[in-house]
PDB file of N, CA and C in Angstrom:
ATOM      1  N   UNK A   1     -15.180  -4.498  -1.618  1.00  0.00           N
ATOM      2  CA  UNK A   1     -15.433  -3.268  -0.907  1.00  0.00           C
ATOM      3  C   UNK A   1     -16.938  -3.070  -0.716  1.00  0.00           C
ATOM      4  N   UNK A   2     -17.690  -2.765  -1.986  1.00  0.00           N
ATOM      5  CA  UNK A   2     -18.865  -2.914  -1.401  1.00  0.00           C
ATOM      6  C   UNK A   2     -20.090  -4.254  -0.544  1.00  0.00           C
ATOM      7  N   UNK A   3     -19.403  -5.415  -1.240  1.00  0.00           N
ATOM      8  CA  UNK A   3     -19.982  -6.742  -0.164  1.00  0.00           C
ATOM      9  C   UNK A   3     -19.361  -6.425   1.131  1.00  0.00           C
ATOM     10  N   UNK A   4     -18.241  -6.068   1.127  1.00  0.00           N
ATOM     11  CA  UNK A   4     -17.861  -5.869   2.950  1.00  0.00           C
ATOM     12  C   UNK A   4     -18.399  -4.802   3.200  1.00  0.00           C
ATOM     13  N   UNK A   5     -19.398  -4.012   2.885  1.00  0.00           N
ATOM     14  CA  UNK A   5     -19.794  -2.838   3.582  1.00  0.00           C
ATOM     15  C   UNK A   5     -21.419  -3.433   3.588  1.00  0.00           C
ATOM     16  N   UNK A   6     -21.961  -4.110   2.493  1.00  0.00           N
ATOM     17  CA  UNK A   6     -23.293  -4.504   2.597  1.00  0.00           C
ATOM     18  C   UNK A   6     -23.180  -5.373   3.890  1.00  0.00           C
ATOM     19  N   UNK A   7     -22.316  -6.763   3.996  1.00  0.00           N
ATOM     20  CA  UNK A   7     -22.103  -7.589   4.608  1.00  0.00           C
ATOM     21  C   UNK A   7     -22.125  -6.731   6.645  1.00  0.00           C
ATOM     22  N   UNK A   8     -21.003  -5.696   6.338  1.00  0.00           N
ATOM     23  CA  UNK A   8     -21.172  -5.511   7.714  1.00  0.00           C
ATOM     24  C   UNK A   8     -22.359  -4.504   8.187  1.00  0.00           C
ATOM     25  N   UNK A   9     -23.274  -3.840   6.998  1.00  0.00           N
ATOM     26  CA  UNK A   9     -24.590  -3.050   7.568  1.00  0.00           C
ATOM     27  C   UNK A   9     -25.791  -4.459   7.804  1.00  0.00           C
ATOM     28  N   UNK A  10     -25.652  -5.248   7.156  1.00  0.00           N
ATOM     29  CA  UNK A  10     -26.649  -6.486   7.273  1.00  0.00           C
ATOM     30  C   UNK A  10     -26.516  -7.133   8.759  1.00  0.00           C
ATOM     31  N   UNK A  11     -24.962  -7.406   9.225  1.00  0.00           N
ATOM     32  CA  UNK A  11     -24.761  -7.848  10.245  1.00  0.00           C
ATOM     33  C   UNK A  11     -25.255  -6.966  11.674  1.00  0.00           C
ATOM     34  N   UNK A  12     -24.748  -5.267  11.399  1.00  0.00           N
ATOM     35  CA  UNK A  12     -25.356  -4.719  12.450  1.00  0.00           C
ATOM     36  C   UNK A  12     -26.400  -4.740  12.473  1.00  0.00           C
ATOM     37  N   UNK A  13     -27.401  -4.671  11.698  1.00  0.00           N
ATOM     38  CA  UNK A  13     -28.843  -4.714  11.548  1.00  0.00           C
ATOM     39  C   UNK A  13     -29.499  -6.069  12.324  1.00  0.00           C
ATOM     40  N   UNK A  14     -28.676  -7.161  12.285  1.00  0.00           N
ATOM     41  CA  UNK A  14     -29.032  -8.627  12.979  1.00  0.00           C
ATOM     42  C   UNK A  14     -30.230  -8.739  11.862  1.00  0.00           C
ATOM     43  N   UNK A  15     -29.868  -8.816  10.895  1.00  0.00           N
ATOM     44  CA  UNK A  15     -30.887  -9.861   9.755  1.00  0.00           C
ATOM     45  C   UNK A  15     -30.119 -10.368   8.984  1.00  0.00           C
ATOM     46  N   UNK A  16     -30.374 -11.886   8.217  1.00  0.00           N
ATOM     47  CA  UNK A  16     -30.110 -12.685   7.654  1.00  0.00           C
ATOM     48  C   UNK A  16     -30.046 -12.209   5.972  1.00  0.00           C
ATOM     49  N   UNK A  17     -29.374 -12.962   5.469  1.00  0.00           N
ATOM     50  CA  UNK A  17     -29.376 -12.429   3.584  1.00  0.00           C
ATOM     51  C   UNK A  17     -30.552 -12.248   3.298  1.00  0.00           C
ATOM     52  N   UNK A  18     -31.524 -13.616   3.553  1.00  0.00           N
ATOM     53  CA  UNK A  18     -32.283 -13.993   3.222  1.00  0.00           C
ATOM     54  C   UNK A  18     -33.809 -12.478   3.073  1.00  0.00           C
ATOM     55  N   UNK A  19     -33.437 -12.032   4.543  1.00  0.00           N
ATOM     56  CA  UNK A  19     -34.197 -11.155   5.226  1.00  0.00           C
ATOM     57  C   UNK A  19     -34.318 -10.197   4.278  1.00  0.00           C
ATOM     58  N   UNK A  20     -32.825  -9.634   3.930  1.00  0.00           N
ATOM     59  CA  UNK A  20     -32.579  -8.503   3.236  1.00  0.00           C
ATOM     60  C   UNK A  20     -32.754  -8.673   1.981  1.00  0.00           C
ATOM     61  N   UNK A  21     -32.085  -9.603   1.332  1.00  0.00           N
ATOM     62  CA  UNK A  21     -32.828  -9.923  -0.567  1.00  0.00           C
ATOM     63  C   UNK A  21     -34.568  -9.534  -0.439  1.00  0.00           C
ATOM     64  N   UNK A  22     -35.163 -10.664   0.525  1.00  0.00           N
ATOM     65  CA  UNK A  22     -36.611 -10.208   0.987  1.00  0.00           C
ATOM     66  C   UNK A  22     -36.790  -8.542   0.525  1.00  0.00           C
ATOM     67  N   UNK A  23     -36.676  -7.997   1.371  1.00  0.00           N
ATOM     68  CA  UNK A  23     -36.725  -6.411   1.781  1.00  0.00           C
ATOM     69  C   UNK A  23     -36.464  -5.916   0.492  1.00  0.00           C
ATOM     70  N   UNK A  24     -35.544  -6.277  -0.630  1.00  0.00           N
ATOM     71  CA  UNK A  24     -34.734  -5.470  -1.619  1.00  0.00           C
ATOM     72  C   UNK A  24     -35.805  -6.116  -3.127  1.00  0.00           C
ATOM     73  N   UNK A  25     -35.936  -6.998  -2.513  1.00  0.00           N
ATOM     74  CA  UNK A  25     -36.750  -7.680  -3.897  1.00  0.00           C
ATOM     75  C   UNK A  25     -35.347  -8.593  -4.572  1.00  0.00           C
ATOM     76  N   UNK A  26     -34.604  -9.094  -4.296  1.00  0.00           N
ATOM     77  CA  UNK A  26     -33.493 -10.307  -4.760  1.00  0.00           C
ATOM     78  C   UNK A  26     -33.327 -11.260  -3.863  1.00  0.00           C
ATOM     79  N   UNK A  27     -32.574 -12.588  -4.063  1.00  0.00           N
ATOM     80  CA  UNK A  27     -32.636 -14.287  -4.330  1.00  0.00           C
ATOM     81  C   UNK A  27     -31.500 -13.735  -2.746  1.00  0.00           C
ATOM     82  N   UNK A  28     -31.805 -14.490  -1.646  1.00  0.00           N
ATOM     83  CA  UNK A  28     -30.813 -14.975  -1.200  1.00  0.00           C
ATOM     84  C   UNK A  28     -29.252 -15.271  -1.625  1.00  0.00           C
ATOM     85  N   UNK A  29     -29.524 -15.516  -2.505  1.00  0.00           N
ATOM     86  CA  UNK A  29     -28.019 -16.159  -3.386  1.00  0.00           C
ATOM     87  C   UNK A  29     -27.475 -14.837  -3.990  1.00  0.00           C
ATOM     88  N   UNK A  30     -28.252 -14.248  -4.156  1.00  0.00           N
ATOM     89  CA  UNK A  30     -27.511 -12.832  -5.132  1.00  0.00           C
ATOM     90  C   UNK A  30     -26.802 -11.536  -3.715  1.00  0.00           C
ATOM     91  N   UNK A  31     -27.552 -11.827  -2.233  1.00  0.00           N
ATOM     92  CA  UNK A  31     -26.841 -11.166  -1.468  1.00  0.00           C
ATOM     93  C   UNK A  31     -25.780 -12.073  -0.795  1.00  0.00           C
ATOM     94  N   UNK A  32     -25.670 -12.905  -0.987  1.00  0.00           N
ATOM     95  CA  UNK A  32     -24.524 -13.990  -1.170  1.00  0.00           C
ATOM     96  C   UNK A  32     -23.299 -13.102  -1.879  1.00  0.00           C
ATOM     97  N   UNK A  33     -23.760 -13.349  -3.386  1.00  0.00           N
ATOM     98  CA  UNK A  33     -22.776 -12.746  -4.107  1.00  0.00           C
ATOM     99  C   UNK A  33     -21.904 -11.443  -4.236  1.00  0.00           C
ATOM    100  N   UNK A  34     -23.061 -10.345  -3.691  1.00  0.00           N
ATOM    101  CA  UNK A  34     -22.618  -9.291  -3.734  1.00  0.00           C
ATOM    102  C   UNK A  34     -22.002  -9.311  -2.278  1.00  0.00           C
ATOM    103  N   UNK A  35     -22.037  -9.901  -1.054  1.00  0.00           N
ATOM    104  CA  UNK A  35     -21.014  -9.850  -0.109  1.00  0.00           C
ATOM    105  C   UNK A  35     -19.589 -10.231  -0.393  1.00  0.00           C
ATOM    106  N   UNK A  36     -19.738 -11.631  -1.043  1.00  0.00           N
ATOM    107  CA  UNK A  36     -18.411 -12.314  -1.646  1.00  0.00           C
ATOM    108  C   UNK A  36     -17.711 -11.392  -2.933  1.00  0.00           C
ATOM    109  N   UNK A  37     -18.464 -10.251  -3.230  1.00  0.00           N
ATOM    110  CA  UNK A  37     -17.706 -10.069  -4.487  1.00  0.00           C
ATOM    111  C   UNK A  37     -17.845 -10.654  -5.416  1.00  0.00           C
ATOM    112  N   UNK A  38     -18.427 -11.644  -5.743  1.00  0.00           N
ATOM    113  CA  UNK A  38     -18.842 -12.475  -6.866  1.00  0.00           C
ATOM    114  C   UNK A  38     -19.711 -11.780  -8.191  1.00  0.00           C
ATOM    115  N   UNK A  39     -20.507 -10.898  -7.184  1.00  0.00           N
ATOM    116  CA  UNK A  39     -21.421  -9.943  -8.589  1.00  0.00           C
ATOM    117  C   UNK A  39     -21.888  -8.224  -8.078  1.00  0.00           C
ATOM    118  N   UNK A  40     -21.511  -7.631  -8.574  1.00  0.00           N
ATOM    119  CA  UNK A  40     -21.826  -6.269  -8.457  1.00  0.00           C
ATOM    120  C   UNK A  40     -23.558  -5.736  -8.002  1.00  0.00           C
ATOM    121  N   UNK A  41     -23.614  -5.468  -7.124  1.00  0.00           N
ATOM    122  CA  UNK A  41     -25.430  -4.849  -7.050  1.00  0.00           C
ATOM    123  C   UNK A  41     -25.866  -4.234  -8.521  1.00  0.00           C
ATOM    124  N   UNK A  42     -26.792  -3.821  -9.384  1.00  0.00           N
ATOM    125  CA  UNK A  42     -27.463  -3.179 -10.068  1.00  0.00           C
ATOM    126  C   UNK A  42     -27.371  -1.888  -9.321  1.00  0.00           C
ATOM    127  N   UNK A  43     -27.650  -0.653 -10.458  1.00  0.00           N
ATOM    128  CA  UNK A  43     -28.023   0.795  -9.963  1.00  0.00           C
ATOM    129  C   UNK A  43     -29.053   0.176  -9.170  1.00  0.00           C
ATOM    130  N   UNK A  44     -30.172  -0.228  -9.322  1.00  0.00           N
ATOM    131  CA  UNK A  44     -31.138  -0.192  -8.754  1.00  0.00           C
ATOM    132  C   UNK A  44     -31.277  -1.257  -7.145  1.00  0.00           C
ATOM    133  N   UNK A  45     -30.760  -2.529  -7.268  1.00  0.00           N
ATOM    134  CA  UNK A  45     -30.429  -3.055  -5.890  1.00  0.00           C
ATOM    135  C   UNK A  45     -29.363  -1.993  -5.446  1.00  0.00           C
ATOM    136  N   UNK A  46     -28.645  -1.218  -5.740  1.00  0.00           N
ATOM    137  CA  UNK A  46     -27.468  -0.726  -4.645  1.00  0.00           C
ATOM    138  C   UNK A  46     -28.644   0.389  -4.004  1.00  0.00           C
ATOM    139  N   UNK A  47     -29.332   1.093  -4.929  1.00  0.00           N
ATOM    140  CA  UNK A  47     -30.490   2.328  -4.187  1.00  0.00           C
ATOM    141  C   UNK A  47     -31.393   1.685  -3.489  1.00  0.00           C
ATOM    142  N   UNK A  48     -31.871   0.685  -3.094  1.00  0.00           N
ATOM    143  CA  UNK A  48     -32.982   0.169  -2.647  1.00  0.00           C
ATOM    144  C   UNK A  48     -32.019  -0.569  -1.010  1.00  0.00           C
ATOM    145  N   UNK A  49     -30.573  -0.717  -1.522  1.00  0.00           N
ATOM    146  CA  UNK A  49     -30.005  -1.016  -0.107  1.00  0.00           C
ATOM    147  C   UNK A  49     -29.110  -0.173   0.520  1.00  0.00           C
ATOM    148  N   UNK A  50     -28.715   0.475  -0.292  1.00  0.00           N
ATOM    149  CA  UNK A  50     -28.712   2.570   0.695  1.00  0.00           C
ATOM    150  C   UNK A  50     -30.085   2.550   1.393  1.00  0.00           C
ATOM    151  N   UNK A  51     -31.189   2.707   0.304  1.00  0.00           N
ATOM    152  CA  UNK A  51     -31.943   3.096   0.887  1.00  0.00           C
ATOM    153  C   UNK A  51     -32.666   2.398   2.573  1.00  0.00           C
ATOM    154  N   UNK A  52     -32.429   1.074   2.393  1.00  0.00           N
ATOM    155  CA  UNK A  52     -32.970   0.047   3.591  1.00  0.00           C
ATOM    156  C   UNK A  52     -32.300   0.359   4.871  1.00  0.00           C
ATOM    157  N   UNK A  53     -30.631   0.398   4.525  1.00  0.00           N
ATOM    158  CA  UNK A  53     -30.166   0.617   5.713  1.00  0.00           C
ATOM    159  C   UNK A  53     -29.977   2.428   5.586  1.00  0.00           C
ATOM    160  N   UNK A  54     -30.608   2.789   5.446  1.00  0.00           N
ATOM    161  CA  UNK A  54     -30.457   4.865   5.517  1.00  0.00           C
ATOM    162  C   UNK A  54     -29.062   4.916   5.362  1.00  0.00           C
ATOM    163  N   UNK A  55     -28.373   4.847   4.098  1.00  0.00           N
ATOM    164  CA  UNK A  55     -27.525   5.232   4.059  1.00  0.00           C
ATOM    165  C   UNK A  55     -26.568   5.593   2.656  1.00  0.00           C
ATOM    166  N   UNK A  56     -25.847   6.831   2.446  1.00  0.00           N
ATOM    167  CA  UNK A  56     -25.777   6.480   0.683  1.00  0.00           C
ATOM    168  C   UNK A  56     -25.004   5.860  -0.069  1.00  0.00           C
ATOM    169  N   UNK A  57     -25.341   5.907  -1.269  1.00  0.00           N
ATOM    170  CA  UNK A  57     -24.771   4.736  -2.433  1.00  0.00           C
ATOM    171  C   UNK A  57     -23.471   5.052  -2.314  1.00  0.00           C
ATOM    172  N   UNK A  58     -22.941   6.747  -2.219  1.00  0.00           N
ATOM    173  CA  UNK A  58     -21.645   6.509  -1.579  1.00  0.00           C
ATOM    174  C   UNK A  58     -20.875   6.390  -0.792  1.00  0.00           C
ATOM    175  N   UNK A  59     -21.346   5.738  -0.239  1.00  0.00           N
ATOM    176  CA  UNK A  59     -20.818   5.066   1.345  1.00  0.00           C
ATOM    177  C   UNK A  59     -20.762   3.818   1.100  1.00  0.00           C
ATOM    178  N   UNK A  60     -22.290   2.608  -0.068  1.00  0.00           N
ATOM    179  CA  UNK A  60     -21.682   1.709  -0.228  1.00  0.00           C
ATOM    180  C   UNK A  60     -20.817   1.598  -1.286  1.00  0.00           C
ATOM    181  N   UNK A  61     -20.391   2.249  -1.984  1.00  0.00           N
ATOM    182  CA  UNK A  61     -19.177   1.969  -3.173  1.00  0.00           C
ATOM    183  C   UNK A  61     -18.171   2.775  -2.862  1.00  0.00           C
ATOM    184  N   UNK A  62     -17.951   2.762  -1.502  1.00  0.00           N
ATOM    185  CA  UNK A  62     -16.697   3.395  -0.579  1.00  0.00           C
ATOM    186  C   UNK A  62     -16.345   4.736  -1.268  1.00  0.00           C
ATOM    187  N   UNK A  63     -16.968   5.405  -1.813  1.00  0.00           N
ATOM    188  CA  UNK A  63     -16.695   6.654  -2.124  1.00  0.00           C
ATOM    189  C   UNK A  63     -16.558   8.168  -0.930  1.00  0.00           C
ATOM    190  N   UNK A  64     -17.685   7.671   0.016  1.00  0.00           N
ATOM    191  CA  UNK A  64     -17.498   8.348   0.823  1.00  0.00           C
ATOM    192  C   UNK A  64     -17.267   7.490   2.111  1.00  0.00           C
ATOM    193  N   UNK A  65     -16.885   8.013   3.443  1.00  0.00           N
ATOM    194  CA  UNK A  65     -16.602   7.240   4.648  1.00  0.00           C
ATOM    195  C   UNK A  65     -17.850   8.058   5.984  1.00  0.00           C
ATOM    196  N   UNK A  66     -18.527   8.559   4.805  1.00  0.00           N
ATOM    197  CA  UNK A  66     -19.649   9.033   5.804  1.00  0.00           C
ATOM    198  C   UNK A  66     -21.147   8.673   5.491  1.00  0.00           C
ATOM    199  N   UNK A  67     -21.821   7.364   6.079  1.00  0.00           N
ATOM    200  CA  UNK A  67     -23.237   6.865   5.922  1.00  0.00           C
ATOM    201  C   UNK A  67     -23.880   7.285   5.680  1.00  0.00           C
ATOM    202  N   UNK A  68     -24.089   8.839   6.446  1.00  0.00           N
ATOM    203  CA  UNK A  68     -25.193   9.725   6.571  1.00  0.00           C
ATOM    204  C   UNK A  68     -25.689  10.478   5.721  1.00  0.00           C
ATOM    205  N   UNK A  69     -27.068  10.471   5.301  1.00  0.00           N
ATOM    206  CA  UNK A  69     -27.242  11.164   3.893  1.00  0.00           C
ATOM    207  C   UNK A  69     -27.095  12.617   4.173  1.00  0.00           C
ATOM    208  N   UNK A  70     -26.513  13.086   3.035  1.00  0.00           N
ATOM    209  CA  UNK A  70     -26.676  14.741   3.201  1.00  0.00           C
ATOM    210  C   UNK A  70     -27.302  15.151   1.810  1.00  0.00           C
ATOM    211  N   UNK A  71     -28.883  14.886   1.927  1.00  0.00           N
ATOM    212  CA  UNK A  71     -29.312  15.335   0.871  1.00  0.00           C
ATOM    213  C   UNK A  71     -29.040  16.336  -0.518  1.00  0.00           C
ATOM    214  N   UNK A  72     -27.928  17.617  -0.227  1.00  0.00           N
ATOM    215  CA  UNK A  72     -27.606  17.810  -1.339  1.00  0.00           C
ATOM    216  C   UNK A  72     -26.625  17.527  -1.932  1.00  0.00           C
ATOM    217  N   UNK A  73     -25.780  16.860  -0.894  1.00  0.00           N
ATOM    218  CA  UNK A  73     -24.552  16.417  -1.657  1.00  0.00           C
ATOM    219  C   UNK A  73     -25.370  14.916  -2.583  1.00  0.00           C
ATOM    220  N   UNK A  74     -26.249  14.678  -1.701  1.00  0.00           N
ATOM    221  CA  UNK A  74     -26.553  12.885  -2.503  1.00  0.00           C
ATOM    222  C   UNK A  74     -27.397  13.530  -3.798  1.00  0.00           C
ATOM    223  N   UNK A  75     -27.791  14.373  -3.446  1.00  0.00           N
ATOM    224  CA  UNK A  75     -28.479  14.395  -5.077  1.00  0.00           C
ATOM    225  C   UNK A  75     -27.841  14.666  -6.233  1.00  0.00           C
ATOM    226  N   UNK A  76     -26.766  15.452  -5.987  1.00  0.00           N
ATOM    227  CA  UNK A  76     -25.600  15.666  -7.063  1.00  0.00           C
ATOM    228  C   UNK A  76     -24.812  14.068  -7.497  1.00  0.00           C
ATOM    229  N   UNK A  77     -24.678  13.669  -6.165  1.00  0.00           N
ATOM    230  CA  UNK A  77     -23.479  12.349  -6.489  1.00  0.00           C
ATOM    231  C   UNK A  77     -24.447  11.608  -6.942  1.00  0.00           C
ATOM    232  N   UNK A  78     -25.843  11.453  -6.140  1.00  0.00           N
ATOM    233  CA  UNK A  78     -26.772  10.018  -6.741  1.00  0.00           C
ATOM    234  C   UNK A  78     -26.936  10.413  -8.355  1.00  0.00           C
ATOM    235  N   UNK A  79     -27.091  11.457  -9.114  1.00  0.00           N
ATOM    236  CA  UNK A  79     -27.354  12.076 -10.659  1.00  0.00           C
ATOM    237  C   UNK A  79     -26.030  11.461 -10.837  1.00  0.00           C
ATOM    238  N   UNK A  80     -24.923  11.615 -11.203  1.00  0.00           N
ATOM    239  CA  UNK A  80     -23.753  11.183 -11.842  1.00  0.00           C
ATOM    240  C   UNK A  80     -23.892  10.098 -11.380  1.00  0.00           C
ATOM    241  N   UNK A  81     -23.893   9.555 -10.057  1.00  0.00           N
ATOM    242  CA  UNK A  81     -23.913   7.808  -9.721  1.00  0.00           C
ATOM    243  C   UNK A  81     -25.056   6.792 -10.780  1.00  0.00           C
ATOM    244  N   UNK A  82     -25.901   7.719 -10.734  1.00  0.00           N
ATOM    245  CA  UNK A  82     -26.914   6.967 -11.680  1.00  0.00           C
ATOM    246  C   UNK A  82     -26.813   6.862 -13.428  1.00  0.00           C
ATOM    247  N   UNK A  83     -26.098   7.859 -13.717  1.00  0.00           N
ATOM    248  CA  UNK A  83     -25.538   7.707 -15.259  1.00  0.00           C
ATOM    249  C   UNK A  83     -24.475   7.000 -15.295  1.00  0.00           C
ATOM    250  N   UNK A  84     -23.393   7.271 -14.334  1.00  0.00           N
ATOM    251  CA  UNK A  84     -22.289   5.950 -14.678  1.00  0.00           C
ATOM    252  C   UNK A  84     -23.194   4.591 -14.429  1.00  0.00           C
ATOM    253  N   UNK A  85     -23.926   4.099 -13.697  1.00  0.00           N
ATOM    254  CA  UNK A  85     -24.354   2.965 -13.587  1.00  0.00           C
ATOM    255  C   UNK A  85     -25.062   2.903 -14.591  1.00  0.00           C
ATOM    256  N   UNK A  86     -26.023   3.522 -14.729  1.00  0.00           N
ATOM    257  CA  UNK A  86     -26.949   3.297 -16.205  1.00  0.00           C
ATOM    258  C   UNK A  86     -25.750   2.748 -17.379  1.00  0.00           C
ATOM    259  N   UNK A  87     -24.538   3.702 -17.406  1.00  0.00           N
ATOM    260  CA  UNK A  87     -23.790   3.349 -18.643  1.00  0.00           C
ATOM    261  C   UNK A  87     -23.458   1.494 -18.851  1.00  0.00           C
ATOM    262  N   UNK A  88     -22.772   1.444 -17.508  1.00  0.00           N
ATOM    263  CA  UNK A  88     -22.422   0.201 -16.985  1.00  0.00           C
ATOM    264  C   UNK A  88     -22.907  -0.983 -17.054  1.00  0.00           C
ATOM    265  N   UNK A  89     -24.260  -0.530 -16.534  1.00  0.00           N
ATOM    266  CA  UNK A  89     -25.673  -1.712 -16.915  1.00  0.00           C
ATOM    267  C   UNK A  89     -26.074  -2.398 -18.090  1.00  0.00           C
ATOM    268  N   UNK A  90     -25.841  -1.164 -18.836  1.00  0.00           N
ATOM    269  CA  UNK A  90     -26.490  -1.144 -20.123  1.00  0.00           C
ATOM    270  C   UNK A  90     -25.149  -2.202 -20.866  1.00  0.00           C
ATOM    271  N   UNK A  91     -23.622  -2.431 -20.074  1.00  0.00           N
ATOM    272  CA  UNK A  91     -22.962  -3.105 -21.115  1.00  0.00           C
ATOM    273  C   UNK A  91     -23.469  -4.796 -20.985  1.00  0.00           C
ATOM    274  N   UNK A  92     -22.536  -5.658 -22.057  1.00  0.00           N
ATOM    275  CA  UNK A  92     -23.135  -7.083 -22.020  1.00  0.00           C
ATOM    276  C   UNK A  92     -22.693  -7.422 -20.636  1.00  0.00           C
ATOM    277  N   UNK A  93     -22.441  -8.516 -19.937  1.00  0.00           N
ATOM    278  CA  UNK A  93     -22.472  -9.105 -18.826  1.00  0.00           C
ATOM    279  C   UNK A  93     -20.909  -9.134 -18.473  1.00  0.00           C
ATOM    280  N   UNK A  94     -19.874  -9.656 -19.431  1.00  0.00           N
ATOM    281  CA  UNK A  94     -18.780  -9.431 -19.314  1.00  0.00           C
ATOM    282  C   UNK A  94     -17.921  -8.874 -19.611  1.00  0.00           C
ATOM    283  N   UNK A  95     -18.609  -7.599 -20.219  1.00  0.00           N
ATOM    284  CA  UNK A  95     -17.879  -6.382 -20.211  1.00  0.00           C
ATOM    285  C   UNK A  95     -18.494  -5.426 -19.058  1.00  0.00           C
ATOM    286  N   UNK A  96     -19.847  -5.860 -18.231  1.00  0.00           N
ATOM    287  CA  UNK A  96     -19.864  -4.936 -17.440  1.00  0.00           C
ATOM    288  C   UNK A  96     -19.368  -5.790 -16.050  1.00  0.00           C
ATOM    289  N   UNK A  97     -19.095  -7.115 -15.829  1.00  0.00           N
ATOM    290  CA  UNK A  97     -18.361  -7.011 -14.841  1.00  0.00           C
ATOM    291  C   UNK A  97     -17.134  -6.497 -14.598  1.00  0.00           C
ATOM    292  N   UNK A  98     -16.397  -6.585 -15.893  1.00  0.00           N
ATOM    293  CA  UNK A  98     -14.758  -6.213 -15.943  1.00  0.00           C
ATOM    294  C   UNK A  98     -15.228  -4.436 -15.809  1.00  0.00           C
ATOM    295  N   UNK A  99     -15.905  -3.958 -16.172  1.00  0.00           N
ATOM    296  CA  UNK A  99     -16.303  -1.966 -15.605  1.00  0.00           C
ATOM    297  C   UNK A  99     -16.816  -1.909 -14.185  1.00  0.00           C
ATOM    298  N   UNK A 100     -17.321  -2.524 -14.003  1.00  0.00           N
ATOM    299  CA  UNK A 100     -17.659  -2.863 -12.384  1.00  0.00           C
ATOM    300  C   UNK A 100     -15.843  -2.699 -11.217  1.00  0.00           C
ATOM    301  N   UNK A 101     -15.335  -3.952 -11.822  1.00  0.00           N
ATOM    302  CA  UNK A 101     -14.142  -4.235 -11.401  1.00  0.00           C
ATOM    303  C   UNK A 101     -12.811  -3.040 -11.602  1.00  0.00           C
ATOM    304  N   UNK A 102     -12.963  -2.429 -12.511  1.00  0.00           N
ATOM    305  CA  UNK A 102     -12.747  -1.578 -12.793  1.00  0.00           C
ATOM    306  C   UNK A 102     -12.753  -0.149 -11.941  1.00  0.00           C
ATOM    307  N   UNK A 103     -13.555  -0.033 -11.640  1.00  0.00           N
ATOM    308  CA  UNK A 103     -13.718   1.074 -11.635  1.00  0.00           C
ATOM    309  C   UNK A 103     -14.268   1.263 -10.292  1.00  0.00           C
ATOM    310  N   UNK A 104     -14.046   0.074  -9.326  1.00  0.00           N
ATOM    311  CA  UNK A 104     -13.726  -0.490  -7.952  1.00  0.00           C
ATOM    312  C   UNK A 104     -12.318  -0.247  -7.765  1.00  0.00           C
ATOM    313  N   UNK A 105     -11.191  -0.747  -8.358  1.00  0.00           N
ATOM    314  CA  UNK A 105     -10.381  -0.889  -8.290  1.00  0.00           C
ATOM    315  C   UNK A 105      -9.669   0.555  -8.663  1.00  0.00           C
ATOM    316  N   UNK A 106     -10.388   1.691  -9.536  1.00  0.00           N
ATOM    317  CA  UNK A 106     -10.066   3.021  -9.663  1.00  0.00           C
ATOM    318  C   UNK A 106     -10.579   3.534  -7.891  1.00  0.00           C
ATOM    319  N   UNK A 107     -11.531   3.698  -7.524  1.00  0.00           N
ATOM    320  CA  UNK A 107     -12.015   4.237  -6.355  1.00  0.00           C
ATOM    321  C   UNK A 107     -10.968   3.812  -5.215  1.00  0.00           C
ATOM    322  N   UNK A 108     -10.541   2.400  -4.948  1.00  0.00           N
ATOM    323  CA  UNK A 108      -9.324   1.923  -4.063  1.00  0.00           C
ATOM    324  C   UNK A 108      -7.945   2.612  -4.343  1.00  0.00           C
ATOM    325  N   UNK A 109      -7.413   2.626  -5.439  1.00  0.00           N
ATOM    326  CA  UNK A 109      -6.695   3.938  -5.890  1.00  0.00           C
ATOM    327  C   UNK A 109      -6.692   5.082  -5.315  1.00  0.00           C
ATOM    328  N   UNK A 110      -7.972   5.438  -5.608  1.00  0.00           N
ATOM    329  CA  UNK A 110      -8.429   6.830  -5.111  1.00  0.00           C
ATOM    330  C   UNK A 110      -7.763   7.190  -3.521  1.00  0.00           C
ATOM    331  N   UNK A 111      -8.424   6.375  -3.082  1.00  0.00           N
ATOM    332  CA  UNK A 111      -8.969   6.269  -1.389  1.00  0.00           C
ATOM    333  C   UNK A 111      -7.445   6.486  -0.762  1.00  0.00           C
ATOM    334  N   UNK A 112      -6.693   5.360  -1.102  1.00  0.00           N
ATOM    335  CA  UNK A 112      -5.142   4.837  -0.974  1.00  0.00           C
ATOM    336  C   UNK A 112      -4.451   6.370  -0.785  1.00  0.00           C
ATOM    337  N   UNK A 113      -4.417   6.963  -2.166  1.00  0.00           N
ATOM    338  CA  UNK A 113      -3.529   8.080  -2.323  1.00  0.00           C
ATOM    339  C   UNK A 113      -3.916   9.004  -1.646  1.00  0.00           C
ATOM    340  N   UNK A 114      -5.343   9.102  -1.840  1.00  0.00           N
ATOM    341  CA  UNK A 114      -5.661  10.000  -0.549  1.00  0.00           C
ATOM    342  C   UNK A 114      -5.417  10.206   1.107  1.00  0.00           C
ATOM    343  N   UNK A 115      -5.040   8.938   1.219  1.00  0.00           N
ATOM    344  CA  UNK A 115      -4.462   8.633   2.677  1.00  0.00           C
ATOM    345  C   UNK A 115      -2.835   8.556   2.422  1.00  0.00           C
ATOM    346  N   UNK A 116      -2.361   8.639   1.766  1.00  0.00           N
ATOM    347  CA  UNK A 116      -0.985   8.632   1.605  1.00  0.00           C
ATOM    348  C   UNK A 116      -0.372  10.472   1.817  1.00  0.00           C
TER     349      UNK A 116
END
């Protein structure tokens, strides 16, 4: 969910991974990964690629279906977005991918029933 949303703001943009790791401060290979799903962005790469393409963190972790920042809603959601991630971060590597996965897979839930 969120590599297909990085993946398709990178594509409208017409720049390369390469371009954008550039821009974000990460490896080619790591915006690789986070398109494929292979590895979760950091709190801090996911804010730095809201921030590149103007748009918010919940929009890329499909929380919301609206790009557009609305400054007070983002400051409320980015404060809680940033403590669950801090929590997350802070676990070892494979316990924070399986919370990552997690809690992706809670938000798809979410979304689902909500359209049901």
């Amino acid at each position: 969910m969120i590599g297909e949303k990085i993946k398709e703001l990178r594509k409208n943009s017409k720049i390369t991974q390469e371009q954008l790791g550039n821009a974000i401060g990460v490896s080619k290979m790591a915006i690789s990964y986070f398109e494929k799903g292979k590895k979760s962005p950091g709190r801090e790469s996911l804010e730095k690629i809201a921030d590149y393409f103007g748009v918010t963190t919940d929009y890329l972790l499909g929380r919301s279906e609206d790009p557009e920042l609305n400054e007070e809603e983002d400051k409320v959601v980015s404060e809680e977005g940033k403590n669950i991630m801090a929590i997350i971060e802070s676990l070892p590597e494979d316990e924070r991918k399986k919370a990552w996965e997690q809690l992706e897979m809670y938000v798809t839930y979410m979304q689902n029933k909500k359209n049901d």
